[in-house]
C-alpha atoms as a PDB file:
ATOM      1  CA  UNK A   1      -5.253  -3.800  10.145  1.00  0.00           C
ATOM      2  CA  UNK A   2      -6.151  -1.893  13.264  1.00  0.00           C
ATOM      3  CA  UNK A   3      -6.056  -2.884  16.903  1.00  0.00           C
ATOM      4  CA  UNK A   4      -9.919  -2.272  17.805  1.00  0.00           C
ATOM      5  CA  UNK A   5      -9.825   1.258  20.185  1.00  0.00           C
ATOM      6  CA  UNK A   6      -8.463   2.968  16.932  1.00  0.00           C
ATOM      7  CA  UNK A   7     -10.781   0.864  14.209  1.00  0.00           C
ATOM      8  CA  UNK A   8     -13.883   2.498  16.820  1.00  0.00           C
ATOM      9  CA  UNK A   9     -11.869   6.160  17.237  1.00  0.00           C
ATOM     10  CA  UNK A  10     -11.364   5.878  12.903  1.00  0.00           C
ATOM     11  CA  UNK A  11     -14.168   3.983  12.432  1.00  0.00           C
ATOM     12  CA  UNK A  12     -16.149   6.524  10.614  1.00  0.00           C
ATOM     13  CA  UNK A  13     -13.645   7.725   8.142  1.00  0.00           C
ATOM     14  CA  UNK A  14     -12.185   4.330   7.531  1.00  0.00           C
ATOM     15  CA  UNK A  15     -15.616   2.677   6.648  1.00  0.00           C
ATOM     16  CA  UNK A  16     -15.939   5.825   3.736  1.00  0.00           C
ATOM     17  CA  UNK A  17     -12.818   4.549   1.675  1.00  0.00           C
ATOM     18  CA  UNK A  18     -12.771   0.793   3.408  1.00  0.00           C
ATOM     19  CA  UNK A  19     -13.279  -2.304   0.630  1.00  0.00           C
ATOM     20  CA  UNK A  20     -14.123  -4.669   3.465  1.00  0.00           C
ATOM     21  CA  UNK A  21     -14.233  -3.922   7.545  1.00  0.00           C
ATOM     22  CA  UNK A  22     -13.981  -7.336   9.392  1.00  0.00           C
ATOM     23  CA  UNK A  23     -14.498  -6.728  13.342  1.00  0.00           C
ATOM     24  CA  UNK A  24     -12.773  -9.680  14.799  1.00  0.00           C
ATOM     25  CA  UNK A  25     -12.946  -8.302  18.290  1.00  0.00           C
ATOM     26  CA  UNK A  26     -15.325 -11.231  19.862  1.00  0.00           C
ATOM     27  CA  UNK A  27     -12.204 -13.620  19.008  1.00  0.00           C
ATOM     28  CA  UNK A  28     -10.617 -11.261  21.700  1.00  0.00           C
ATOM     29  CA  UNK A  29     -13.628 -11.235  24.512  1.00  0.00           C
ATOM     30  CA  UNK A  30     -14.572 -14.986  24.140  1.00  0.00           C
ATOM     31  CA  UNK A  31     -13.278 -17.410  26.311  1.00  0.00           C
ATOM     32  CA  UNK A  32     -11.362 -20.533  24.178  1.00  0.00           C
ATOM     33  CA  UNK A  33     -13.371 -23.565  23.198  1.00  0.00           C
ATOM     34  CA  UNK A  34     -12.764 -26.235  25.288  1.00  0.00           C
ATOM     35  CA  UNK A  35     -11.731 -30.171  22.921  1.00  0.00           C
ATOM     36  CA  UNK A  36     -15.328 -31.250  23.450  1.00  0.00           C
ATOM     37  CA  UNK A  37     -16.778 -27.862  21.958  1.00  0.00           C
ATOM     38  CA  UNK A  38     -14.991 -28.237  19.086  1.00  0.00           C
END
């Protein structure tokens, strides 16, 4: 698990031996749902 500045600075060499990369980062940007939304 990586905090997303180092995931983008490793990015590269981590997607070469990586299984699965899983960029959650739009969790971070998004505003919450409201109750109605979800």
């Amino acid at each position: 698990m990586f905090c997303a500045h180092h995931a983008r600075e490793h990015g590269e060499k981590l997607r070469t031996i990586a299984v699965n990369v899983h960029d959650e980062t739009g969790k971070l940007i998004d505003p919450p749902a409201t109750e109605v939304e979800r």
